[in-house]
PDB file of N, CA and C in Angstrom:
ATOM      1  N   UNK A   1      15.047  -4.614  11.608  1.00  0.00           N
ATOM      2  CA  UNK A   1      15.142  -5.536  10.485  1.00  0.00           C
ATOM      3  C   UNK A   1      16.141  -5.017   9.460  1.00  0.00           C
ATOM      4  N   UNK A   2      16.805  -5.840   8.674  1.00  0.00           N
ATOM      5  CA  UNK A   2      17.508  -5.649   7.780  1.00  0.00           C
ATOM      6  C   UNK A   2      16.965  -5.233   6.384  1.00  0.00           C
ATOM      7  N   UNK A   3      17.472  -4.882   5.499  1.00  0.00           N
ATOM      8  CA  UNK A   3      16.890  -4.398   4.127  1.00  0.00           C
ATOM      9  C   UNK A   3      16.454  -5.847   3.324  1.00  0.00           C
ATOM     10  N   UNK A   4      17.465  -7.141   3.331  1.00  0.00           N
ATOM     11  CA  UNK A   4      16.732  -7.945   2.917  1.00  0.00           C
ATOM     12  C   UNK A   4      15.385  -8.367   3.509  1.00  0.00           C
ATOM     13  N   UNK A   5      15.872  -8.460   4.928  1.00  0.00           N
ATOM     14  CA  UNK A   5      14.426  -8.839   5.787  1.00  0.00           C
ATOM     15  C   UNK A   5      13.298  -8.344   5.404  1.00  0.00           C
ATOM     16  N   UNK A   6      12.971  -6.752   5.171  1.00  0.00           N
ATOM     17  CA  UNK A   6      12.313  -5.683   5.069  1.00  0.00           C
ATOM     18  C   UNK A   6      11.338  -6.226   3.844  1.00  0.00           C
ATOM     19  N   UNK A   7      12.302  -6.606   2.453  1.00  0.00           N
ATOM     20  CA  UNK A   7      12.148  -6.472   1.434  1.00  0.00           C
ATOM     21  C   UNK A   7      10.895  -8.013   1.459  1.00  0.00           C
ATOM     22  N   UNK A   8      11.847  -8.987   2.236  1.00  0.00           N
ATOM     23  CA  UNK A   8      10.710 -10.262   2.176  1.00  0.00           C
ATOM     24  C   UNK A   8       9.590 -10.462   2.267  1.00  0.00           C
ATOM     25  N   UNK A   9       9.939  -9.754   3.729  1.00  0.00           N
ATOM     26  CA  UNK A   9       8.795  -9.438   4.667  1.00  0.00           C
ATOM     27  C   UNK A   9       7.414  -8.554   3.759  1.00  0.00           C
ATOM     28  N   UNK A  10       7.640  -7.377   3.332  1.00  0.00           N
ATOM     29  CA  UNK A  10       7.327  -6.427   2.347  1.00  0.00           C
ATOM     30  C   UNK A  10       6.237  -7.605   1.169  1.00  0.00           C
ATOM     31  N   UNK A  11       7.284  -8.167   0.351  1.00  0.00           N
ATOM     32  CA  UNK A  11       6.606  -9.412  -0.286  1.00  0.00           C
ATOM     33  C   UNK A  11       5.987  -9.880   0.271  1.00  0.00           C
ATOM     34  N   UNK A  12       6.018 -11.136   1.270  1.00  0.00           N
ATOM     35  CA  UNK A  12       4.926 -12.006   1.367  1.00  0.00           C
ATOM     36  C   UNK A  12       3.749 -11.370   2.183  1.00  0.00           C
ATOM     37  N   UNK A  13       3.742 -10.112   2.706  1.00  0.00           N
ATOM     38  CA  UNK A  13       2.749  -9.228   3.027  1.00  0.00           C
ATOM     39  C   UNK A  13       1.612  -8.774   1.909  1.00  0.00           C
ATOM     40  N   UNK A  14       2.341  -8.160   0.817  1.00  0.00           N
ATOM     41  CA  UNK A  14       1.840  -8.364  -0.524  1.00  0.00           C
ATOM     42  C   UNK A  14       1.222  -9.474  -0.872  1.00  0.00           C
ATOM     43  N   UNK A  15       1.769 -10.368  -0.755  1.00  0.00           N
ATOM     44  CA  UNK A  15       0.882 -11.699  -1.427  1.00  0.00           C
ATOM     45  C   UNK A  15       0.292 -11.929  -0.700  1.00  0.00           C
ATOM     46  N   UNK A  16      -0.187 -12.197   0.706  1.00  0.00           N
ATOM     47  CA  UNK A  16      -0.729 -12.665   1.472  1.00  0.00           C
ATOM     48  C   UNK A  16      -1.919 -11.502   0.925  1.00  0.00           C
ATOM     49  N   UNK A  17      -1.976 -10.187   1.673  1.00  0.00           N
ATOM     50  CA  UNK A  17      -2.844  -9.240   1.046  1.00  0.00           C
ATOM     51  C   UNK A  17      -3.409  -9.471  -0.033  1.00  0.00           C
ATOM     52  N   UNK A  18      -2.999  -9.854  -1.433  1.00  0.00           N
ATOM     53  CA  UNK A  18      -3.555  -9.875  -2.730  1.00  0.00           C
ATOM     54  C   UNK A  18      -4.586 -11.498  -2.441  1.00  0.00           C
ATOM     55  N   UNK A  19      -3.755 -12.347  -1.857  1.00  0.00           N
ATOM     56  CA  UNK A  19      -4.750 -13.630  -1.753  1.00  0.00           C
ATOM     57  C   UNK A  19      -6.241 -13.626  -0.525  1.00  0.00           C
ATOM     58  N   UNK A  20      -5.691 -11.978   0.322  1.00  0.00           N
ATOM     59  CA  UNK A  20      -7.428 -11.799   0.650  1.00  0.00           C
ATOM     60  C   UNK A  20      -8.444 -10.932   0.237  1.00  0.00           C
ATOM     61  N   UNK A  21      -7.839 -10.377  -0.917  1.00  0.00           N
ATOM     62  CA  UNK A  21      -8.797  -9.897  -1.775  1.00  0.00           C
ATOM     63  C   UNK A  21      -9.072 -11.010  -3.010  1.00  0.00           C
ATOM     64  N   UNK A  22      -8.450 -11.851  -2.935  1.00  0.00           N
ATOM     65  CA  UNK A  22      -9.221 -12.373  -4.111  1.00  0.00           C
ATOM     66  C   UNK A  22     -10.256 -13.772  -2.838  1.00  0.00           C
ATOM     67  N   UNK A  23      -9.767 -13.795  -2.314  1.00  0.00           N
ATOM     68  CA  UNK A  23     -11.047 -14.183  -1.221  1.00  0.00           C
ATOM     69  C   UNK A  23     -12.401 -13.336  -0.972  1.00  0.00           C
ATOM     70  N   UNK A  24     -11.908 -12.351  -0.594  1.00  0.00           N
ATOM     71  CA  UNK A  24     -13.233 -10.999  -0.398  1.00  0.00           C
ATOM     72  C   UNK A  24     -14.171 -11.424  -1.634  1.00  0.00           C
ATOM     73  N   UNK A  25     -13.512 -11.150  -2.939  1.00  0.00           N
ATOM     74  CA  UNK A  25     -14.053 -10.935  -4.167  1.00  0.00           C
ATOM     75  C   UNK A  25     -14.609 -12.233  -4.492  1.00  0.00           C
ATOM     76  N   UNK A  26     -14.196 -13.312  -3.867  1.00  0.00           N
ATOM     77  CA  UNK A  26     -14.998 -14.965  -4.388  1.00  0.00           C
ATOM     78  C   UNK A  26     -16.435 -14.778  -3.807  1.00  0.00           C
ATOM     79  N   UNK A  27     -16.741 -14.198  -2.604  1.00  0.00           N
ATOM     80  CA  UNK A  27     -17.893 -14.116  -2.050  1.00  0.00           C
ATOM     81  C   UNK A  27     -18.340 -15.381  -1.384  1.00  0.00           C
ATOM     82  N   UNK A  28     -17.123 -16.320  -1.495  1.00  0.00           N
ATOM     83  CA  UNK A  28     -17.416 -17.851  -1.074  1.00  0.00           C
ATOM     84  C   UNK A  28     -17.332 -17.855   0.664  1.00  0.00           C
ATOM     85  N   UNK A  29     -16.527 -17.225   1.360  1.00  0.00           N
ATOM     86  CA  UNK A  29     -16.516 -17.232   2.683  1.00  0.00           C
ATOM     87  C   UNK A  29     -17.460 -16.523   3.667  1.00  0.00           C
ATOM     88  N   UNK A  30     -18.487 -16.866   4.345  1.00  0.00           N
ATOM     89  CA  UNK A  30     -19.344 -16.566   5.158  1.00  0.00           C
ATOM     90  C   UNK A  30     -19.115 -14.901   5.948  1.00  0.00           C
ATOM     91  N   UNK A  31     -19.535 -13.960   6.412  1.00  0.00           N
ATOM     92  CA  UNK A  31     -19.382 -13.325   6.964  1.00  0.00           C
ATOM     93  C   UNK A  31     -18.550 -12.711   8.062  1.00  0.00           C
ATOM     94  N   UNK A  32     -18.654 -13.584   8.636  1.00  0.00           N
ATOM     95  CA  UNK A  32     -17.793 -13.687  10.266  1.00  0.00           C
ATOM     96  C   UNK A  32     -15.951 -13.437   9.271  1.00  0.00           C
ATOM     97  N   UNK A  33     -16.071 -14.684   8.296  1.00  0.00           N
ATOM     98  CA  UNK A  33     -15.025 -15.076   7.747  1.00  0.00           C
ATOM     99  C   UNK A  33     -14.075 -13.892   6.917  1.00  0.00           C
ATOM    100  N   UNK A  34     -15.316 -12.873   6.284  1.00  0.00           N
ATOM    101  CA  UNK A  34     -14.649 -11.755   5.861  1.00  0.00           C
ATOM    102  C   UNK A  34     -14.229 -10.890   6.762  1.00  0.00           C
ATOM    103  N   UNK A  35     -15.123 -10.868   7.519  1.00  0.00           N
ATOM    104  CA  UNK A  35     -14.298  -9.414   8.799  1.00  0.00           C
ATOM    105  C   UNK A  35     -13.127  -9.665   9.112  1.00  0.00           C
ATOM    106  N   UNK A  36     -12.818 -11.169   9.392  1.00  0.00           N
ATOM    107  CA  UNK A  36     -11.652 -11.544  10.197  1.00  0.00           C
ATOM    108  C   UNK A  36     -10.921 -11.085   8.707  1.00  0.00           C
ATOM    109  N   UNK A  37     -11.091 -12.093   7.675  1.00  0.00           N
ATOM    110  CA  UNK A  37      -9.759 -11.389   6.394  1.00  0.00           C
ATOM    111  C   UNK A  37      -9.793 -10.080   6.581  1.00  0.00           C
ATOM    112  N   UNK A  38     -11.311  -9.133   6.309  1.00  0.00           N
ATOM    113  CA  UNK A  38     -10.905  -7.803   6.197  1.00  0.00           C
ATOM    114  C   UNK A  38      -9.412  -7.073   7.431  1.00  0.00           C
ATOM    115  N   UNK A  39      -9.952  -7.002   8.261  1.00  0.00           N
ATOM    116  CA  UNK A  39      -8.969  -6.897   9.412  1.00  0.00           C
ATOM    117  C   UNK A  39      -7.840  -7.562   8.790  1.00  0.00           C
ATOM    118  N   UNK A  40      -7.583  -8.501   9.146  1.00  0.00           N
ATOM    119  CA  UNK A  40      -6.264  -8.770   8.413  1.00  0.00           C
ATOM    120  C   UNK A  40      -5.357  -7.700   7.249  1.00  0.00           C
ATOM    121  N   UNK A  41      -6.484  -8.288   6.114  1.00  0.00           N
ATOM    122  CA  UNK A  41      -6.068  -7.163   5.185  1.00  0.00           C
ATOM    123  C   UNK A  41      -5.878  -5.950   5.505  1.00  0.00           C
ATOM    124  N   UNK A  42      -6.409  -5.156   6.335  1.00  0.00           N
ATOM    125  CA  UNK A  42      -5.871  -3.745   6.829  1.00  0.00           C
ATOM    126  C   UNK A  42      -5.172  -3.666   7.495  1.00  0.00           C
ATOM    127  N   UNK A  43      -4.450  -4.168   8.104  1.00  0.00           N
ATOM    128  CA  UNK A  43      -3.198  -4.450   8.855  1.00  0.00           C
ATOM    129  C   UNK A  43      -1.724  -5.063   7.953  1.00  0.00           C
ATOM    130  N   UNK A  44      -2.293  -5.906   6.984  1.00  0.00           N
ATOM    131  CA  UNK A  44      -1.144  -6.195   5.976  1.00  0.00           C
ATOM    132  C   UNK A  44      -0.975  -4.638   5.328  1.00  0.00           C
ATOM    133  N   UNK A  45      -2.042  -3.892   4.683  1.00  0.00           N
ATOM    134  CA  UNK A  45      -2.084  -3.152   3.996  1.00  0.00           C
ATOM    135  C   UNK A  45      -1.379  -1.827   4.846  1.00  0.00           C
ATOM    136  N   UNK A  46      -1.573  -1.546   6.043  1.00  0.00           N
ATOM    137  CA  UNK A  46      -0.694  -0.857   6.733  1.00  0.00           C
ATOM    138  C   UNK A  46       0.662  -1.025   7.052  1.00  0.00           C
ATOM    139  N   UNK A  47       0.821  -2.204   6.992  1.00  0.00           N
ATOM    140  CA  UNK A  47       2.472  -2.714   6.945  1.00  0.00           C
ATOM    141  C   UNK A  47       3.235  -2.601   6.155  1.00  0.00           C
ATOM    142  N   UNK A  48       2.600  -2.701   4.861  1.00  0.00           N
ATOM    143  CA  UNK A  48       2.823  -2.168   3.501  1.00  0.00           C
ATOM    144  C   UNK A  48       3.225  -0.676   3.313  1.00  0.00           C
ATOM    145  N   UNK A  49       2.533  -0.135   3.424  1.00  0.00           N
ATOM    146  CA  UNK A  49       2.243   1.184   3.545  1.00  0.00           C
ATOM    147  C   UNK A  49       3.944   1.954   4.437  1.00  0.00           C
ATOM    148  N   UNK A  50       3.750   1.608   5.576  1.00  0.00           N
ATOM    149  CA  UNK A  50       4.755   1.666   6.630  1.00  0.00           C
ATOM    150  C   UNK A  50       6.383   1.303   5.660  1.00  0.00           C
ATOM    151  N   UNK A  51       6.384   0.562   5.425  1.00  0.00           N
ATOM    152  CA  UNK A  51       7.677  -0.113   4.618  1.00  0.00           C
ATOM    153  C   UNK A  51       7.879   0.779   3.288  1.00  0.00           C
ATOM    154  N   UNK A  52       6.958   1.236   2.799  1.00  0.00           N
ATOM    155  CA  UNK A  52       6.925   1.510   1.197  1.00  0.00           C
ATOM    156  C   UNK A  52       7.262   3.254   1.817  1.00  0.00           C
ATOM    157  N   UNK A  53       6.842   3.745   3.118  1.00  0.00           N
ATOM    158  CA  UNK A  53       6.822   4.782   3.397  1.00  0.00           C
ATOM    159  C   UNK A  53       7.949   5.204   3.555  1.00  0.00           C
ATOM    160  N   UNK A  54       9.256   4.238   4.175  1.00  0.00           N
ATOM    161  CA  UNK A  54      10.050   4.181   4.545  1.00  0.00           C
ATOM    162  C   UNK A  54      11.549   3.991   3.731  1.00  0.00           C
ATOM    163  N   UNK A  55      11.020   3.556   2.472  1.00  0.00           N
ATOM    164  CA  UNK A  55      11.790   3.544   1.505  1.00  0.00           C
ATOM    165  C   UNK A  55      12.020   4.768   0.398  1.00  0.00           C
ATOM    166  N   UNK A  56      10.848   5.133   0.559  1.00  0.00           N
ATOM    167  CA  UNK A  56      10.389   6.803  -0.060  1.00  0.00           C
ATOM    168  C   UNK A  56      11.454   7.645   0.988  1.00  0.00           C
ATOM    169  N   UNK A  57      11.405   7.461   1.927  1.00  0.00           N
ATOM    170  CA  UNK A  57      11.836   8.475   2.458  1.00  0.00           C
ATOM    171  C   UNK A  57      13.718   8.073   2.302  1.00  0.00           C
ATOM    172  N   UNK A  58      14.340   6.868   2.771  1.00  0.00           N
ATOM    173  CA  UNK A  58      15.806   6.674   2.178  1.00  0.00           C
ATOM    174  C   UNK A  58      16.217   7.046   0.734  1.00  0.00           C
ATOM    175  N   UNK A  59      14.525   6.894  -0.321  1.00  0.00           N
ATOM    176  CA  UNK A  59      15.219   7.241  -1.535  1.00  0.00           C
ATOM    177  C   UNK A  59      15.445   8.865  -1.460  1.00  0.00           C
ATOM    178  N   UNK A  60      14.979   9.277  -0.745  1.00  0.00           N
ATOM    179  CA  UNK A  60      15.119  11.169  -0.479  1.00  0.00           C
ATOM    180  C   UNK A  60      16.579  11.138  -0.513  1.00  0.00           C
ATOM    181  N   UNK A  61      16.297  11.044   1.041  1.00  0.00           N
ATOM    182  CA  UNK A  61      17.805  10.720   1.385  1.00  0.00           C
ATOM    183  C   UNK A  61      19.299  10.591   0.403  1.00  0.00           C
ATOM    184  N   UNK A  62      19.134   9.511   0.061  1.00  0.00           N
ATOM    185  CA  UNK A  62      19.824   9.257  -0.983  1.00  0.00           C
ATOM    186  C   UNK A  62      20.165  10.165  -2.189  1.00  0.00           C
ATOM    187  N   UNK A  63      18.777  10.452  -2.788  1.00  0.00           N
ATOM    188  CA  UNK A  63      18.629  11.710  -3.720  1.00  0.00           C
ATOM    189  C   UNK A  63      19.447  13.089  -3.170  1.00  0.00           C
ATOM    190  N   UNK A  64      18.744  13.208  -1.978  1.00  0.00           N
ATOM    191  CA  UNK A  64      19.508  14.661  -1.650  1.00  0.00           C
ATOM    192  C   UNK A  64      20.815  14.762  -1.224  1.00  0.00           C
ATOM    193  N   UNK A  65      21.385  13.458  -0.743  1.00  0.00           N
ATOM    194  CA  UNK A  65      23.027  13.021  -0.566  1.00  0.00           C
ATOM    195  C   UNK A  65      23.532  13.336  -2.459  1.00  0.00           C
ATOM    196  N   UNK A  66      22.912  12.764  -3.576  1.00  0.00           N
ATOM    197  CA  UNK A  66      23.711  12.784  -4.928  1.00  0.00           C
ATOM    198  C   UNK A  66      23.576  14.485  -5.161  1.00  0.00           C
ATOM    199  N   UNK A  67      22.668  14.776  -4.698  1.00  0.00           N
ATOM    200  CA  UNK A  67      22.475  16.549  -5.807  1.00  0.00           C
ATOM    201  C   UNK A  67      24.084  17.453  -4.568  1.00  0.00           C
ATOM    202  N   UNK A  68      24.126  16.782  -3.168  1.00  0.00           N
ATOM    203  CA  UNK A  68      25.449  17.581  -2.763  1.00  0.00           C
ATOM    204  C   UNK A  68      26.062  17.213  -3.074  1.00  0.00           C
ATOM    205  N   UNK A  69      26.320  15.797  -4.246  1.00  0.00           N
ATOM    206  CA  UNK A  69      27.998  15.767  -4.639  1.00  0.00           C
ATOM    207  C   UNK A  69      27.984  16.400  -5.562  1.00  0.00           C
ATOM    208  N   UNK A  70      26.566  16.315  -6.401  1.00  0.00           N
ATOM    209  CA  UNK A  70      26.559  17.166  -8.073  1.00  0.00           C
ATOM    210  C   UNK A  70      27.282  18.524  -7.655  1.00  0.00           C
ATOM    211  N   UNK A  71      26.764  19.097  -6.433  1.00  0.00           N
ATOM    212  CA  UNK A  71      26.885  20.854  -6.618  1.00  0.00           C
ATOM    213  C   UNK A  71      28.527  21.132  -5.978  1.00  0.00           C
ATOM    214  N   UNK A  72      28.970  19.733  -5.652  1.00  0.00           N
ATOM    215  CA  UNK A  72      30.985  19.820  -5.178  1.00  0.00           C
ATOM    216  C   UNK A  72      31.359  20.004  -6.359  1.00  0.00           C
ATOM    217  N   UNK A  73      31.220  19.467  -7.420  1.00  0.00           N
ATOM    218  CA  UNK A  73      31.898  19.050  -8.458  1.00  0.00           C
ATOM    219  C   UNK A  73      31.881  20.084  -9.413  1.00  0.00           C
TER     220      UNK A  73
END
């Protein structure tokens, strides 16, 4: 995937996630109905995770690419 892709993707994972916790938290959906969100939600929430992990690590990257130009100069 591309960085925009990433970034979308990233989003509507987020929202989707945030709209099954505020499901969880209504208490309005039957049982069966939460497991299936829960699951869900832990799988968005790992995708999340995965992506956010992955950006941490380019911002390294990145970081430790600027401190070798600082120490050329």
């Amino acid at each position: 995937m591309d960085q925009m892709t990433d970034t979308s993707h990233f989003e509507n994972s987020l929202k989707e996630l945030e709209k099954i916790v505020r499901e969880l938290e209504s208490g309005d959906i039957n049982l069966d109905e939460s497991l299936k969100k829960f699951e869900q939600g832990i799988q968005l929430y790992k995708n999340c995770r995965v992506t956010l992990e992955n950006a941490e690590k380019k911002i390294k990257i990145l970081s430790d690419q600027l401190k070798e130009v600082d120490y050329k100069d």
